[in-house]
PDB file of N, CA and C in Angstrom:
ATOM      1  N   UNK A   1     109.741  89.625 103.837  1.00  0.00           N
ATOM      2  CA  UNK A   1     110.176  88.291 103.478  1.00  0.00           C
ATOM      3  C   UNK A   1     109.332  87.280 104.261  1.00  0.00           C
ATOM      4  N   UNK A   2     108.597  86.369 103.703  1.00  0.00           N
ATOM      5  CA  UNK A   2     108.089  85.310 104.022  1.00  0.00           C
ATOM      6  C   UNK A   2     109.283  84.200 105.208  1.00  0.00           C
ATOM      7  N   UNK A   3     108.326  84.638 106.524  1.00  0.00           N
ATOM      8  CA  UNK A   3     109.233  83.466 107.315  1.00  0.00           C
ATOM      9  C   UNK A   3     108.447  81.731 107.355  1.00  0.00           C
ATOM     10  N   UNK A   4     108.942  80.948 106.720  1.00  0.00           N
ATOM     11  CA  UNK A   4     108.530  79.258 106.611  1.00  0.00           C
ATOM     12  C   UNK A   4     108.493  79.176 108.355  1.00  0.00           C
ATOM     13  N   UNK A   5     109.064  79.363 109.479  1.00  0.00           N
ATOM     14  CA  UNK A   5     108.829  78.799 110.327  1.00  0.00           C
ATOM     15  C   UNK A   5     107.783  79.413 111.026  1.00  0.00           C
ATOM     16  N   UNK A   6     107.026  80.973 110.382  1.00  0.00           N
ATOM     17  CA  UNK A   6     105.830  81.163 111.056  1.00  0.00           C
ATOM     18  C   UNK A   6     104.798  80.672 110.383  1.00  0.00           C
ATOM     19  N   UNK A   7     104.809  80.501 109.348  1.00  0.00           N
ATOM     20  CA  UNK A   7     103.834  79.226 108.571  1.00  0.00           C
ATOM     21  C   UNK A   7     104.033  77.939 109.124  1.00  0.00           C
ATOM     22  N   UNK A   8     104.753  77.597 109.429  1.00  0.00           N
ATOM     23  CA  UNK A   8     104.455  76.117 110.363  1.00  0.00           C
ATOM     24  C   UNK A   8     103.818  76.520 111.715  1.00  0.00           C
ATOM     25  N   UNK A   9     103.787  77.394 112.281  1.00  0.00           N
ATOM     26  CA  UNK A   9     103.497  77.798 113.503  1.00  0.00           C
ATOM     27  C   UNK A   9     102.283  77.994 113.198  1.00  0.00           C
ATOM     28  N   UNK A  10     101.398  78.493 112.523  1.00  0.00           N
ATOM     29  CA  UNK A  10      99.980  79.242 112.039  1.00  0.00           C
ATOM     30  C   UNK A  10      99.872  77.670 111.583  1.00  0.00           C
ATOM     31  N   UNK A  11     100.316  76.921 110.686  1.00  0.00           N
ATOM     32  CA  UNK A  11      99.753  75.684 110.660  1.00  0.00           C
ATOM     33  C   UNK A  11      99.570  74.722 111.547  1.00  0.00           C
ATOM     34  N   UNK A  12     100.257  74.655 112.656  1.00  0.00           N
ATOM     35  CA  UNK A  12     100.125  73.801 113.933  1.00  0.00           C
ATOM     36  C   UNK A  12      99.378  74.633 114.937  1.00  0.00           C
ATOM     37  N   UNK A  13      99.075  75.521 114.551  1.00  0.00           N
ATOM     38  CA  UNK A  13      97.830  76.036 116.055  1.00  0.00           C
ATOM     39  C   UNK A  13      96.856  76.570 115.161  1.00  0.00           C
ATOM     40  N   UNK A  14      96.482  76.722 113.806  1.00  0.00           N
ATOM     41  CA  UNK A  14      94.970  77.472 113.568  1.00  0.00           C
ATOM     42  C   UNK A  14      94.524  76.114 112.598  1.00  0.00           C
ATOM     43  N   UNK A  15      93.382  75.607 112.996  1.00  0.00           N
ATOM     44  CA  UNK A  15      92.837  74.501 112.236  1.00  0.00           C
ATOM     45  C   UNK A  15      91.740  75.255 111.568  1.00  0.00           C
ATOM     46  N   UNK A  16      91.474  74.374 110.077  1.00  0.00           N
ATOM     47  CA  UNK A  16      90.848  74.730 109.229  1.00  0.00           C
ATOM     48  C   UNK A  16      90.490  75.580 107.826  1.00  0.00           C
ATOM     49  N   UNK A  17      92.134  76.201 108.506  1.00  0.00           N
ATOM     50  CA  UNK A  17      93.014  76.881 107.068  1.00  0.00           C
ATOM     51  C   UNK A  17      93.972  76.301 106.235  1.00  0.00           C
ATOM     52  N   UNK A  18      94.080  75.726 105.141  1.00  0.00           N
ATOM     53  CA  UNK A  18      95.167  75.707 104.400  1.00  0.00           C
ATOM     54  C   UNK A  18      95.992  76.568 103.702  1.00  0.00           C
ATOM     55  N   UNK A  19      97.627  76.604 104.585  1.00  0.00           N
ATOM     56  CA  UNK A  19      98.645  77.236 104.536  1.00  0.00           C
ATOM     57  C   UNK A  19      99.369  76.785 103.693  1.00  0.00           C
ATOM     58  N   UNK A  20      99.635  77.885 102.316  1.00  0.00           N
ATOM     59  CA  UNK A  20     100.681  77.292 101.412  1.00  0.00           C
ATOM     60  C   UNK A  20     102.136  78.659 101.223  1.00  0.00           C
ATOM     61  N   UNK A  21     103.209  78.155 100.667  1.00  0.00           N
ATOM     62  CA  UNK A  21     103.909  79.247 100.772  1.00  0.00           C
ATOM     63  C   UNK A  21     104.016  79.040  99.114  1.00  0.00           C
ATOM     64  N   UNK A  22     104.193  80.271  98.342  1.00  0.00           N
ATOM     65  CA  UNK A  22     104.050  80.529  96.996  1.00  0.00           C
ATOM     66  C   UNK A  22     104.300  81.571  96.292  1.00  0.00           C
ATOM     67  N   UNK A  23     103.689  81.559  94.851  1.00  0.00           N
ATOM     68  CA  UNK A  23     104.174  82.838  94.433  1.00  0.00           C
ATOM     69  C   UNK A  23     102.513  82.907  93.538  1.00  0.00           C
ATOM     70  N   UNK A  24     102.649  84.600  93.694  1.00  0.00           N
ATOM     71  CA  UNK A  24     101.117  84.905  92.614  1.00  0.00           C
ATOM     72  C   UNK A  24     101.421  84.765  91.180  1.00  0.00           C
ATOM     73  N   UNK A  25     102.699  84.425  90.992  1.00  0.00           N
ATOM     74  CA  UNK A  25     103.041  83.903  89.863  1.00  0.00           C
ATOM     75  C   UNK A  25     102.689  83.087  88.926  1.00  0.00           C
ATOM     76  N   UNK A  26     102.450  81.923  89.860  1.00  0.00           N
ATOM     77  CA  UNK A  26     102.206  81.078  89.544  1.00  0.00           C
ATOM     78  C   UNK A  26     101.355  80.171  90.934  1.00  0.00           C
ATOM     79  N   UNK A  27      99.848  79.922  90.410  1.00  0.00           N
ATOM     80  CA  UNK A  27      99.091  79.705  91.517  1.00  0.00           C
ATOM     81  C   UNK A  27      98.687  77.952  91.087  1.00  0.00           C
ATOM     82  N   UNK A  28      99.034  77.295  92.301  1.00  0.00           N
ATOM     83  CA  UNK A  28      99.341  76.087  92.489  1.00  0.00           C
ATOM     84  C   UNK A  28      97.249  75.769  92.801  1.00  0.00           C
ATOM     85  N   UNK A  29      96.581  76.064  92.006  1.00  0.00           N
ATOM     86  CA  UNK A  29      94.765  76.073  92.273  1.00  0.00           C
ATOM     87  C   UNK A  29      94.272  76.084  90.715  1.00  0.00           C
ATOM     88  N   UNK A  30      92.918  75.857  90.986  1.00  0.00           N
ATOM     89  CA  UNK A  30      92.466  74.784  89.391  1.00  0.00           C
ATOM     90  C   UNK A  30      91.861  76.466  89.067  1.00  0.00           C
ATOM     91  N   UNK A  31      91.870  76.400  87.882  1.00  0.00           N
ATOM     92  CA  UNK A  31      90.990  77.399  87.387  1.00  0.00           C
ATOM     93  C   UNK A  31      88.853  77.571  88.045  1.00  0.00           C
ATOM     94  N   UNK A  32      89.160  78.865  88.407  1.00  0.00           N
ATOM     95  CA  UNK A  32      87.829  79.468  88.898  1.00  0.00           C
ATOM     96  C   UNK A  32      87.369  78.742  90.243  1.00  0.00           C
ATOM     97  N   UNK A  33      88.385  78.635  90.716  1.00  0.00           N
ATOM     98  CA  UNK A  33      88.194  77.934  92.098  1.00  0.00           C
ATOM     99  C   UNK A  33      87.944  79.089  93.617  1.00  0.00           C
ATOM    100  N   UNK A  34      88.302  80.318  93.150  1.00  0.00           N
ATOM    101  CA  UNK A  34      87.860  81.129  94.190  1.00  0.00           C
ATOM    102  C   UNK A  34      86.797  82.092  93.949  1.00  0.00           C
ATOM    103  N   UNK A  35      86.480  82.366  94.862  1.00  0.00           N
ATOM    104  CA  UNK A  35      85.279  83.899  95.076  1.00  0.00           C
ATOM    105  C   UNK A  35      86.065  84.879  95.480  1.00  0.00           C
ATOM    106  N   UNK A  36      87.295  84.905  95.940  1.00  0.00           N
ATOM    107  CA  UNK A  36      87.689  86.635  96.305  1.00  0.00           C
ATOM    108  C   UNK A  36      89.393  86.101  96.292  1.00  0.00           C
ATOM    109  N   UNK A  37      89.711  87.182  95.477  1.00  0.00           N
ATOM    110  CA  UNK A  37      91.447  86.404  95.402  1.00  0.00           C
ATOM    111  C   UNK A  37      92.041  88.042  96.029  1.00  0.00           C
ATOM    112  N   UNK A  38      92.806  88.100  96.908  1.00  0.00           N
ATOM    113  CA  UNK A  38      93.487  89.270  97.621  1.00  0.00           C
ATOM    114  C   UNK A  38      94.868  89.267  97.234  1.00  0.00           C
ATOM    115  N   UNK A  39      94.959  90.255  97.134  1.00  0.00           N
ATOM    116  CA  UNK A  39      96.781  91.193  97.148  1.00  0.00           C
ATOM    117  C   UNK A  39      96.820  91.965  98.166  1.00  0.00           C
ATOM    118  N   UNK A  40      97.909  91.576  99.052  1.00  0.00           N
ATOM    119  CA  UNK A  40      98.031  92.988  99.829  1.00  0.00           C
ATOM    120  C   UNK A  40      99.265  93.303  99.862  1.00  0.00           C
ATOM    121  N   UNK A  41      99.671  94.064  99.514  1.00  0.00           N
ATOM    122  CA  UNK A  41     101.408  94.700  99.353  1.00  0.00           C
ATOM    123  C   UNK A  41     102.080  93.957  98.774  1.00  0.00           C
ATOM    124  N   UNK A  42     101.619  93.313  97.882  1.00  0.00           N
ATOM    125  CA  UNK A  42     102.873  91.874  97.468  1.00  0.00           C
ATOM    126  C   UNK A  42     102.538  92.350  95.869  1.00  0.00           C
ATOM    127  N   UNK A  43     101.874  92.912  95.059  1.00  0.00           N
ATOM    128  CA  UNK A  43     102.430  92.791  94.028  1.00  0.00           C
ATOM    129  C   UNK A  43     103.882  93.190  93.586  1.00  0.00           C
ATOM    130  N   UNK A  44     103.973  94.548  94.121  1.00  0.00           N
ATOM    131  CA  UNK A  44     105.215  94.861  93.450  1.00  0.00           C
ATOM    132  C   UNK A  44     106.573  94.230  93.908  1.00  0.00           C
ATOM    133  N   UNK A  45     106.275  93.260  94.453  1.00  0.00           N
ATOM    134  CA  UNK A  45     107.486  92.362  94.725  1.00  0.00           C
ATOM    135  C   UNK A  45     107.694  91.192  93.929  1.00  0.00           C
ATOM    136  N   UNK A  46     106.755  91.084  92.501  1.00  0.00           N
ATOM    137  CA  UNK A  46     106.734  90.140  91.879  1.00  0.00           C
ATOM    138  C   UNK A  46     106.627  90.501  90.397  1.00  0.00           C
ATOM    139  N   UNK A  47     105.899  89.986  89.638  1.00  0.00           N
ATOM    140  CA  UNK A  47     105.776  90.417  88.038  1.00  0.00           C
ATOM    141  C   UNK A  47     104.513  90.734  87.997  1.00  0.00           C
ATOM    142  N   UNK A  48     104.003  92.030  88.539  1.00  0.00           N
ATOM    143  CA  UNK A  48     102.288  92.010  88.830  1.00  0.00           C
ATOM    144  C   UNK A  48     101.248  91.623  87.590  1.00  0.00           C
ATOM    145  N   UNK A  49     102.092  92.126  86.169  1.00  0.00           N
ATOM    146  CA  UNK A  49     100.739  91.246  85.426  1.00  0.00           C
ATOM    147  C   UNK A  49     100.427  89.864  85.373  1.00  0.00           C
ATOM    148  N   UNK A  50     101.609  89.280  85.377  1.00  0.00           N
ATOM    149  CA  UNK A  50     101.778  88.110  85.561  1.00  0.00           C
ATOM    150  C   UNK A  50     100.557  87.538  86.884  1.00  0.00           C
ATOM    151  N   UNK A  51     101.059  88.257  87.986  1.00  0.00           N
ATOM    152  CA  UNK A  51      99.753  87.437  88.944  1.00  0.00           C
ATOM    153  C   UNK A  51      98.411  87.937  89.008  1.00  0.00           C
ATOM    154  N   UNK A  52      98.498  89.083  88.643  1.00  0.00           N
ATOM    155  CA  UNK A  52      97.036  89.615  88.294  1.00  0.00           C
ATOM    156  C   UNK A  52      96.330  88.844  87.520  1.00  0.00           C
ATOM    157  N   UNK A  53      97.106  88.253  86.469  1.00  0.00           N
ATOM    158  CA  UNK A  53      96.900  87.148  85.358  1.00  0.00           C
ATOM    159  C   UNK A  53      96.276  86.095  86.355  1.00  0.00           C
ATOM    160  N   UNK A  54      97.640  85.380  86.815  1.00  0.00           N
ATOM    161  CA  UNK A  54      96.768  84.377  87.538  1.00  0.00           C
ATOM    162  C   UNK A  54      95.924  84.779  88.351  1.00  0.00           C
ATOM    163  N   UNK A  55      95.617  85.292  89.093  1.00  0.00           N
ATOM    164  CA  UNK A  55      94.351  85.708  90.318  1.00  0.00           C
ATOM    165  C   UNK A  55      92.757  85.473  89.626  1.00  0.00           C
ATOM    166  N   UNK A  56      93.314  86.461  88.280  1.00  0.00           N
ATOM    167  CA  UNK A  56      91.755  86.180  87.317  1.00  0.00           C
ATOM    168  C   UNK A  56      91.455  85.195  87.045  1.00  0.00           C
ATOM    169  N   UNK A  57      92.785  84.316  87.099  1.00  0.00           N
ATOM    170  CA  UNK A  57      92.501  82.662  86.330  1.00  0.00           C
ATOM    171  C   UNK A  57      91.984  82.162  87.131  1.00  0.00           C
ATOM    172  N   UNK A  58      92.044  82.189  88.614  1.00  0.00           N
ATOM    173  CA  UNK A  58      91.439  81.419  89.430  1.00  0.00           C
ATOM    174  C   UNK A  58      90.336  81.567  90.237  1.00  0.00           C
ATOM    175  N   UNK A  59      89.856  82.682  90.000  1.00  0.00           N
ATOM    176  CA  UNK A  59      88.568  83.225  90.284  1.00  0.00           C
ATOM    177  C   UNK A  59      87.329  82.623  89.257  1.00  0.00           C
ATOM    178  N   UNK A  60      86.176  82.255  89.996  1.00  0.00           N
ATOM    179  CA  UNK A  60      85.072  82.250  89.681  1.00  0.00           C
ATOM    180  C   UNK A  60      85.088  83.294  88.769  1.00  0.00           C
ATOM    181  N   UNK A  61      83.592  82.734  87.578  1.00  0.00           N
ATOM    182  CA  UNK A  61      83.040  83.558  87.516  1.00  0.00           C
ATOM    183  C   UNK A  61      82.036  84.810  88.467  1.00  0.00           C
ATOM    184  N   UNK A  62      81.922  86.078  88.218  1.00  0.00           N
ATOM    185  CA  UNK A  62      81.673  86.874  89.407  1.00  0.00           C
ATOM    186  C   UNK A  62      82.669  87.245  90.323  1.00  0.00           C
ATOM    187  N   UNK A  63      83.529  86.238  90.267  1.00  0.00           N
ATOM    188  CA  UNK A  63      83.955  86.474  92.068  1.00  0.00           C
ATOM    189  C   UNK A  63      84.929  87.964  91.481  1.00  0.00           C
ATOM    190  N   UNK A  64      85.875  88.355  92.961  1.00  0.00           N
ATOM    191  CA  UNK A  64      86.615  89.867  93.318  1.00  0.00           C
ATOM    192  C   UNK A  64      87.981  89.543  93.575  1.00  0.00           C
ATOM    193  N   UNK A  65      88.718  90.541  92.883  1.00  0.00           N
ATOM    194  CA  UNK A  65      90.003  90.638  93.606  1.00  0.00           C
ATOM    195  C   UNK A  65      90.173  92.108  94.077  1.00  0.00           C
ATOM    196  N   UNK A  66      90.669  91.689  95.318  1.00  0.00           N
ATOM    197  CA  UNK A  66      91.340  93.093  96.085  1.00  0.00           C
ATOM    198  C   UNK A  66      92.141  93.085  96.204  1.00  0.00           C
ATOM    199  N   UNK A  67      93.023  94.666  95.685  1.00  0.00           N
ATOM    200  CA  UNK A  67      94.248  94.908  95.085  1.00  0.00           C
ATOM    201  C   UNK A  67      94.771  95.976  96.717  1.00  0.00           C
ATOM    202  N   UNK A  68      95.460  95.698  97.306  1.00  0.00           N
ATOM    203  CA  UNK A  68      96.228  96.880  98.582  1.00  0.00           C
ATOM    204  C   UNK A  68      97.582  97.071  97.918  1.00  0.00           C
ATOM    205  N   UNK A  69      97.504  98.230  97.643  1.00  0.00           N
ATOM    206  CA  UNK A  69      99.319  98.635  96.929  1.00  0.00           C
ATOM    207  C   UNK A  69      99.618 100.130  97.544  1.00  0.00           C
ATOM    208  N   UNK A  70     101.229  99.918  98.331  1.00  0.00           N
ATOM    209  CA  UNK A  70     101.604 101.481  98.606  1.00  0.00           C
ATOM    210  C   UNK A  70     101.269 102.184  97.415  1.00  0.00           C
ATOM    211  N   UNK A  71     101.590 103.765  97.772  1.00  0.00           N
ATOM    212  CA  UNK A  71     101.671 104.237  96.431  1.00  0.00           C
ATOM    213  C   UNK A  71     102.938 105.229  97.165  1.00  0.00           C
ATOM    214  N   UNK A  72     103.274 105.618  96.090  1.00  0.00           N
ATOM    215  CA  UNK A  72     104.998 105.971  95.814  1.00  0.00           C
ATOM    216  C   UNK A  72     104.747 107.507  97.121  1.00  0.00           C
ATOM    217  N   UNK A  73     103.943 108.421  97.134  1.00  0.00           N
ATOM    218  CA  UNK A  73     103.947 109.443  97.522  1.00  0.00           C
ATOM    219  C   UNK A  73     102.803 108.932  99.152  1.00  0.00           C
ATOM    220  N   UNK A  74     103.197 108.187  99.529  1.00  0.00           N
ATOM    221  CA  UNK A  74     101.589 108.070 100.767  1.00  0.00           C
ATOM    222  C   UNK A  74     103.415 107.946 101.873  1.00  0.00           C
ATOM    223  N   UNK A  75     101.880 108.299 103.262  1.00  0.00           N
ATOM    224  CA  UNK A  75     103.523 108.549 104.298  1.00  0.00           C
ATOM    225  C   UNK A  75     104.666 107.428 104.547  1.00  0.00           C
ATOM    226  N   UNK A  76     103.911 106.738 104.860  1.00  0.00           N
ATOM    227  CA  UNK A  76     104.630 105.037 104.739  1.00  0.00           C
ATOM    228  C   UNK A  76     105.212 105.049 103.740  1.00  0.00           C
ATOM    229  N   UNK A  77     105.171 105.096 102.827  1.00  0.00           N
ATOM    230  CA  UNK A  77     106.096 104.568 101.873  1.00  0.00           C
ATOM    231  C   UNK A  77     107.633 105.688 101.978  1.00  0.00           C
ATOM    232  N   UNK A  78     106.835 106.925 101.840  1.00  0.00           N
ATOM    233  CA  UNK A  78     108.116 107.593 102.010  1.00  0.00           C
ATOM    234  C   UNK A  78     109.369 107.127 103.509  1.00  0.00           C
ATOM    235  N   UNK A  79     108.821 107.344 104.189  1.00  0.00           N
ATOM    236  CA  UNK A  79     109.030 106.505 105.411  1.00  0.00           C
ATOM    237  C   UNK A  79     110.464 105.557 104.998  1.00  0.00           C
ATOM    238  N   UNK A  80     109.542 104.390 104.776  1.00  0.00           N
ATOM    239  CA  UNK A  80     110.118 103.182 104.222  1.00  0.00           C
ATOM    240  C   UNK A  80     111.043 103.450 103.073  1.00  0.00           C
ATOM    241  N   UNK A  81     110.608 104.235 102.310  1.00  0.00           N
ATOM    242  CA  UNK A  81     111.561 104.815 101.176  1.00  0.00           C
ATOM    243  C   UNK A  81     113.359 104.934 101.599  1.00  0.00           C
ATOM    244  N   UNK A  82     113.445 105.621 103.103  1.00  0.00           N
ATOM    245  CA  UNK A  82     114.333 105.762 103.380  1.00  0.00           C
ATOM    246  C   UNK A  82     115.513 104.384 103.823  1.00  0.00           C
ATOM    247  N   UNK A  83     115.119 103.202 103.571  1.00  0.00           N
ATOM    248  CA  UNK A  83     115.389 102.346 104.152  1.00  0.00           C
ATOM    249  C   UNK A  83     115.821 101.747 102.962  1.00  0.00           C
ATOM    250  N   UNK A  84     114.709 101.493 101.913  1.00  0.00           N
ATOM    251  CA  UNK A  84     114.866 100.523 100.773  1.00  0.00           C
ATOM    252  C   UNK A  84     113.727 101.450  99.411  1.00  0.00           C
ATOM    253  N   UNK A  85     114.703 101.894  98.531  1.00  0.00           N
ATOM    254  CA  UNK A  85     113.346 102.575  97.459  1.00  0.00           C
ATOM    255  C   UNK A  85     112.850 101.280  96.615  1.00  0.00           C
ATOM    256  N   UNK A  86     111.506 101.589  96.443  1.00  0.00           N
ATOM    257  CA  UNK A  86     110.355 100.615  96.042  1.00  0.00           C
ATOM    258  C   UNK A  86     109.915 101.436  95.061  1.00  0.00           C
ATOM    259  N   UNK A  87     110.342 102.491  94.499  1.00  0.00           N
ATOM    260  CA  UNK A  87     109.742 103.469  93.518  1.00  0.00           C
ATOM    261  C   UNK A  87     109.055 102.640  92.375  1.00  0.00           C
ATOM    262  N   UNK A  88     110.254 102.320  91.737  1.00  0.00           N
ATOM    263  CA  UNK A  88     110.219 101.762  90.628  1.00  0.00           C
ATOM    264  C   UNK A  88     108.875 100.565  90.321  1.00  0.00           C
ATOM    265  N   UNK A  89     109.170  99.439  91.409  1.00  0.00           N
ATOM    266  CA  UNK A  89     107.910  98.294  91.824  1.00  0.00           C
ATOM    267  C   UNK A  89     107.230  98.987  91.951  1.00  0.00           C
ATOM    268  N   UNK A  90     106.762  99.436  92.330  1.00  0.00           N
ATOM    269  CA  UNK A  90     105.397  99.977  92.478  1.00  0.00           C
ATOM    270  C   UNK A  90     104.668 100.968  92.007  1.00  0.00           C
ATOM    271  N   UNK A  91     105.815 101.274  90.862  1.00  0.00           N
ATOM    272  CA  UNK A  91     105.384 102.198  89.636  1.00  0.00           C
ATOM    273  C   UNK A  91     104.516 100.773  88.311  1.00  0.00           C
ATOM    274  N   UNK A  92     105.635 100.006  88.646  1.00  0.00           N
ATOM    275  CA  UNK A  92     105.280  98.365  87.589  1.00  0.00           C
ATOM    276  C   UNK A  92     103.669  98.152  88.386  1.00  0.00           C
ATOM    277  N   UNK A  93     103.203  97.850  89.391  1.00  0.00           N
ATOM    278  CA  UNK A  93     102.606  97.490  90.073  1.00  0.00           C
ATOM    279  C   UNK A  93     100.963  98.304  89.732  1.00  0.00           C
ATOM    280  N   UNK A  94     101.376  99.124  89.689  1.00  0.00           N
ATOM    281  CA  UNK A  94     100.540 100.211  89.230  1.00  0.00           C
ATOM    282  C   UNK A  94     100.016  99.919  87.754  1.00  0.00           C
ATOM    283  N   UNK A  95     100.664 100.148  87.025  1.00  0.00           N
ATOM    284  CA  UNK A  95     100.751 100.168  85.794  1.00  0.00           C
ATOM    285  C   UNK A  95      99.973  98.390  85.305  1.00  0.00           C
ATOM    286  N   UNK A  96     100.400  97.682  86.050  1.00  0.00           N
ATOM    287  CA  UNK A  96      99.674  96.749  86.040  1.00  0.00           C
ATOM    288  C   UNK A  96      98.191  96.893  86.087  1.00  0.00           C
ATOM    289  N   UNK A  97      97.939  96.858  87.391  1.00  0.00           N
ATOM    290  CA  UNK A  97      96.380  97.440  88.232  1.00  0.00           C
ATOM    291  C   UNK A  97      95.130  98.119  87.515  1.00  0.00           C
ATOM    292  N   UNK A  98      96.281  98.973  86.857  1.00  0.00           N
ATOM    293  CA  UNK A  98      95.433  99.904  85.774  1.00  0.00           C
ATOM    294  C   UNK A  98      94.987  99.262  84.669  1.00  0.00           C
TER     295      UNK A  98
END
């Protein structure tokens, strides 16, 4: 879960980054405005075609997206499995990707 008060904290001590809080849902940036759009563990917490969608939208031509997704059988996840199952997301997540 996204904490807002460590984003104010990273915004009041690291200059030169702009910190937004959001969703890949829906990306608050003009079309083809980046060179490298990243995912890291967050699709399957959302509607991944949906932001995969947007990510492409806002990428340059040329530019990359890098996709980091558990996968259902890696140790961590099982791990974590025991806590909260993510099966399902990240079966969607997948299926997206592909």
């Amino acid at each position: 879960m996204l904490d807002p008060e460590k984003v104010k904290e990273a915004r009041e001590t690291i200059s030169g980054v702009d910190f937004r809080i959001g969703s890949g849902e829906n990306l608050e940036f003009a079309d083809g405005c980046f060179d490298l759009v990243i995912f890291t563990f967050s699709l399957h917490h959302q509607n991944s075609e949906t932001a995969i969608g947007e990510g492409a939208r806002v990428l340059r031509k040329g530019g990359r997206m890098l996709i980091i997704e558990p996968v259902n059988d890696g140790e961590i996840e099982r791990l974590f499995g025991l806590l909260r199952d993510e099966t399902n997301e990240i079966v969607q997540a997948q299926k997206a990707i592909d």
